[in-house]
C-alpha atoms as a PDB file:
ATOM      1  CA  UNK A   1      35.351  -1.935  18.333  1.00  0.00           C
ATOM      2  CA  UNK A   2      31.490  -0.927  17.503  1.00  0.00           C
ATOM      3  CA  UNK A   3      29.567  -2.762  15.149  1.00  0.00           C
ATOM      4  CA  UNK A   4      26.202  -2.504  13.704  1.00  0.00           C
ATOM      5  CA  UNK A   5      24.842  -5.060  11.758  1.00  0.00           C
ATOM      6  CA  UNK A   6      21.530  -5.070  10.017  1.00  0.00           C
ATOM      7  CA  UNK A   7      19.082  -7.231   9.206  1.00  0.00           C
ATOM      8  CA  UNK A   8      15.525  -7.732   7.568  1.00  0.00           C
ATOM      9  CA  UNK A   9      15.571  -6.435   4.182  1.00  0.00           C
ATOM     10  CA  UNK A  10      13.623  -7.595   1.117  1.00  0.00           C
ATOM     11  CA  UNK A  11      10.940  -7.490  -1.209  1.00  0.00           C
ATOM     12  CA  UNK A  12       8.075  -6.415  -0.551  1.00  0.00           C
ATOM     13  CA  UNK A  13       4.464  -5.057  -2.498  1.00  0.00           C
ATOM     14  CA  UNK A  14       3.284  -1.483  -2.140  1.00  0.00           C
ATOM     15  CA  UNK A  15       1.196  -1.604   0.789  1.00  0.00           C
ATOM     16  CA  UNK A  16       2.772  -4.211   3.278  1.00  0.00           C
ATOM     17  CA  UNK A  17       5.069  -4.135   6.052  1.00  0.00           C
ATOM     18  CA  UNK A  18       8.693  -4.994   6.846  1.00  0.00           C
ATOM     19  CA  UNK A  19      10.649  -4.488  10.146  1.00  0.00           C
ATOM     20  CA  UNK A  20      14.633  -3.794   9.984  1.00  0.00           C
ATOM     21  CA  UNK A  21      16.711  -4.867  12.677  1.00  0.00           C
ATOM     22  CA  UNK A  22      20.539  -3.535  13.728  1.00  0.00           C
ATOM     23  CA  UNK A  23      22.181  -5.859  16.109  1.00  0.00           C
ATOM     24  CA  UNK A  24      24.604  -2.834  18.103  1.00  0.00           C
ATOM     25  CA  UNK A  25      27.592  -4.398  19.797  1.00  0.00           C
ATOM     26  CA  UNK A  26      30.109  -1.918  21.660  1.00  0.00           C
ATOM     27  CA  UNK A  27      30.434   1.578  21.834  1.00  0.00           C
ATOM     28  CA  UNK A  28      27.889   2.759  24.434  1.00  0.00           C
ATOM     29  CA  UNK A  29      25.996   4.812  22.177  1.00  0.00           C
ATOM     30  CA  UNK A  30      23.390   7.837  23.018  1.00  0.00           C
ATOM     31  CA  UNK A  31      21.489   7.889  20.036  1.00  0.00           C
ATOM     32  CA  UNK A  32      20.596   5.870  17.227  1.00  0.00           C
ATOM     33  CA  UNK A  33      19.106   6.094  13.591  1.00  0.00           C
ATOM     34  CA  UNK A  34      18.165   5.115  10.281  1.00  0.00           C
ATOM     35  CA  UNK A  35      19.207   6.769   6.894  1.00  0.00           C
ATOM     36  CA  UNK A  36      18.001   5.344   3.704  1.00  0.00           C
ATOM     37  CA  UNK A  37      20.042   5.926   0.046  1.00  0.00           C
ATOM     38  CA  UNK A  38      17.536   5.233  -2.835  1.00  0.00           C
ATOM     39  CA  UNK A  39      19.022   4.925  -6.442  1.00  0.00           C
ATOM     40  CA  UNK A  40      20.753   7.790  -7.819  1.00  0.00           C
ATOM     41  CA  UNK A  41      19.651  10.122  -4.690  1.00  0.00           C
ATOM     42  CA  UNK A  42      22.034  11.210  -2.024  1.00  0.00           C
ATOM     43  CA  UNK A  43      21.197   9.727   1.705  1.00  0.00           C
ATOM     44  CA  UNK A  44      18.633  10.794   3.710  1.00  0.00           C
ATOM     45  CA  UNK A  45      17.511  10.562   7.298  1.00  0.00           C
ATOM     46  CA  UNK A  46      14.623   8.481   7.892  1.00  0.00           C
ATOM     47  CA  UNK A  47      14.333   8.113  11.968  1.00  0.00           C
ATOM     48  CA  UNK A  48      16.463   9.295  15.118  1.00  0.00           C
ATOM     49  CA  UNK A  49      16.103   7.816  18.626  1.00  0.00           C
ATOM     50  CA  UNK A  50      18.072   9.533  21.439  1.00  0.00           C
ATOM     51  CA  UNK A  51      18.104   9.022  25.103  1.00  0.00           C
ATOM     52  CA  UNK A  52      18.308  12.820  25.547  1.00  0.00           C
ATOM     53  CA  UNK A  53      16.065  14.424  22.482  1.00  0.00           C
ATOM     54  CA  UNK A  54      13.073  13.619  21.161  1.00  0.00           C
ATOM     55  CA  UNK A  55      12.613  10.995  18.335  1.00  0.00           C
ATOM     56  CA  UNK A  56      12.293  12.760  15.152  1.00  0.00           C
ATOM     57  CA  UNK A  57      10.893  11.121  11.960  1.00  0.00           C
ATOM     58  CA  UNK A  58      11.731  12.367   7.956  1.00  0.00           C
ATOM     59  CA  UNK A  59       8.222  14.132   7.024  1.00  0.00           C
ATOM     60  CA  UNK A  60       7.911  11.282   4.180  1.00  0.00           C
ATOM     61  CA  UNK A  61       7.739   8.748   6.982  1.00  0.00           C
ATOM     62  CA  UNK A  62       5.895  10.337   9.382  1.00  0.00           C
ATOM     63  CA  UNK A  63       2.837   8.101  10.882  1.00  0.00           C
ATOM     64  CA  UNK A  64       4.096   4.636   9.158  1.00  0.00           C
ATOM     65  CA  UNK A  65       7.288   4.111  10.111  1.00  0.00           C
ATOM     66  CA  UNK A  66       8.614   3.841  13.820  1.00  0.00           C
ATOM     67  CA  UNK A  67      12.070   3.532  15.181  1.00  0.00           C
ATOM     68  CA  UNK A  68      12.414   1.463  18.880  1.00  0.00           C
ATOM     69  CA  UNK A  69      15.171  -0.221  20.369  1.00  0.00           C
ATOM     70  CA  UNK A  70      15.203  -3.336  22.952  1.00  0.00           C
ATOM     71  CA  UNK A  71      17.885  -2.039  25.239  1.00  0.00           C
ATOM     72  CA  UNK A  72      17.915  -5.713  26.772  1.00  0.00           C
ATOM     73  CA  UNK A  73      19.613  -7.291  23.283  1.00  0.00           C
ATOM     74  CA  UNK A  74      21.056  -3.803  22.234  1.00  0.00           C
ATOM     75  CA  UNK A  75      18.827  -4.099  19.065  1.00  0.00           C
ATOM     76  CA  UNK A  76      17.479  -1.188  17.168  1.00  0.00           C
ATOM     77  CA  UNK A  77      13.903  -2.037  15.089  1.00  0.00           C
ATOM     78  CA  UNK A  78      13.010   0.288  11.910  1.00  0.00           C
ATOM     79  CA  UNK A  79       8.722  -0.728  11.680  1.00  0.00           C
ATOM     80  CA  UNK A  80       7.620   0.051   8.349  1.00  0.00           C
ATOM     81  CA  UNK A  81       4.005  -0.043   7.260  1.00  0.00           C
ATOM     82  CA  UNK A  82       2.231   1.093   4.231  1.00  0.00           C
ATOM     83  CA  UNK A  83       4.944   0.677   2.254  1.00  0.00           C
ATOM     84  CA  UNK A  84       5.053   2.338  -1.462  1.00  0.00           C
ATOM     85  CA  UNK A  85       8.046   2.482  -4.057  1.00  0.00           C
ATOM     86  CA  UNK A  86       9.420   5.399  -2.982  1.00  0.00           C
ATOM     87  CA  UNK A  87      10.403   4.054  -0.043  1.00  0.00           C
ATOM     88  CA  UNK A  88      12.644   1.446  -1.734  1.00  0.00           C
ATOM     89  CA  UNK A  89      16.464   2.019  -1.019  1.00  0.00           C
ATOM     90  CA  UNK A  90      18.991   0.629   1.111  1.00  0.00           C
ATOM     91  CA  UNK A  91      18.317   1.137   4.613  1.00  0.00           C
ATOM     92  CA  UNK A  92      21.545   1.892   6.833  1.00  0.00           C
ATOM     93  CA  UNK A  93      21.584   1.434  10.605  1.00  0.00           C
ATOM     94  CA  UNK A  94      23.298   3.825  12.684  1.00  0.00           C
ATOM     95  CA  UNK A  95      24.652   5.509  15.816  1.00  0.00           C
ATOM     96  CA  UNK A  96      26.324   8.075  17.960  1.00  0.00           C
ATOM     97  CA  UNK A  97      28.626   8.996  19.026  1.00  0.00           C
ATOM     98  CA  UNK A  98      31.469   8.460  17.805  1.00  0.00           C
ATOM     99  CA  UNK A  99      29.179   7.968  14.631  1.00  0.00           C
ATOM    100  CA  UNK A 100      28.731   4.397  13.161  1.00  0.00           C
ATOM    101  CA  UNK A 101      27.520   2.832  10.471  1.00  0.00           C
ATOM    102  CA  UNK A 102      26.213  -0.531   9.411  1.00  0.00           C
ATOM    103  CA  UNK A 103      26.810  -1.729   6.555  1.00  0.00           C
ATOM    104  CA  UNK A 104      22.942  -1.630   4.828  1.00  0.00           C
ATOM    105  CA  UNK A 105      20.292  -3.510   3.895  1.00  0.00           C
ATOM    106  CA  UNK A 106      18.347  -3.280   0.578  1.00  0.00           C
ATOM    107  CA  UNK A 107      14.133  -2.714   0.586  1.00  0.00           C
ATOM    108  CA  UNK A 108      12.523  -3.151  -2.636  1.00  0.00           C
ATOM    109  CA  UNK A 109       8.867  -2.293  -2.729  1.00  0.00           C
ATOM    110  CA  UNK A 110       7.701  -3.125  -5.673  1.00  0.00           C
ATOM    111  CA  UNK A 111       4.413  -5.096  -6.959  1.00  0.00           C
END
């Protein structure tokens, strides 16, 4: 059975960095992604990489965050620079198809 499992969260002050990992094992997957679920707001998509489309990016992230994936340890990376508040939430790994989730991991930018 598929699992995704991320990793990589924290803390961190408006302005710096943090890179999320998802550790895919199983399920020879096509595509893969990050959503993001801040407090009270419904879940949004952050980043899509696909072997077959181009890699699209939610306009809020454009230009500071990037999605990559190390096809060697089946890892997917979520870069994030410049960091402000609103981009605190809990960051979900995921993939396709069939589609699967991780389970999340929380970012808190705050100063």
């Amino acid at each position: 059975q598929a699992q995704l499992v991320e990793s990589g969260g924290g803390l961190v002050q408006p302005g710096g960095s943090l890179t999320l990992s998802c550790a895919v094992s199983g399920g020879g997957f096509t595509a893969w992604g990050w959503h993001r679920q801040a407090p009270g707001k419904q879940r949004e998509m952050v980043a899509v990489l696909s072997t077959k489309d181009p890699t699209m990016y939610a306009d809020a992230v454009k230009g500071r965050f990037t999605i990559s994936r190390d096809s060697t340890t089946n890892t997917v990376y979520l870069q994030m620079n410049r960091l402000n508040t609103e981009d605190t939430a809990v960051y979900y790994c995921n993939a396709a198809s069939p589609l699967t989730w991780g389970q999340g991991t929380q970012v808190i930018v705050s100063s």
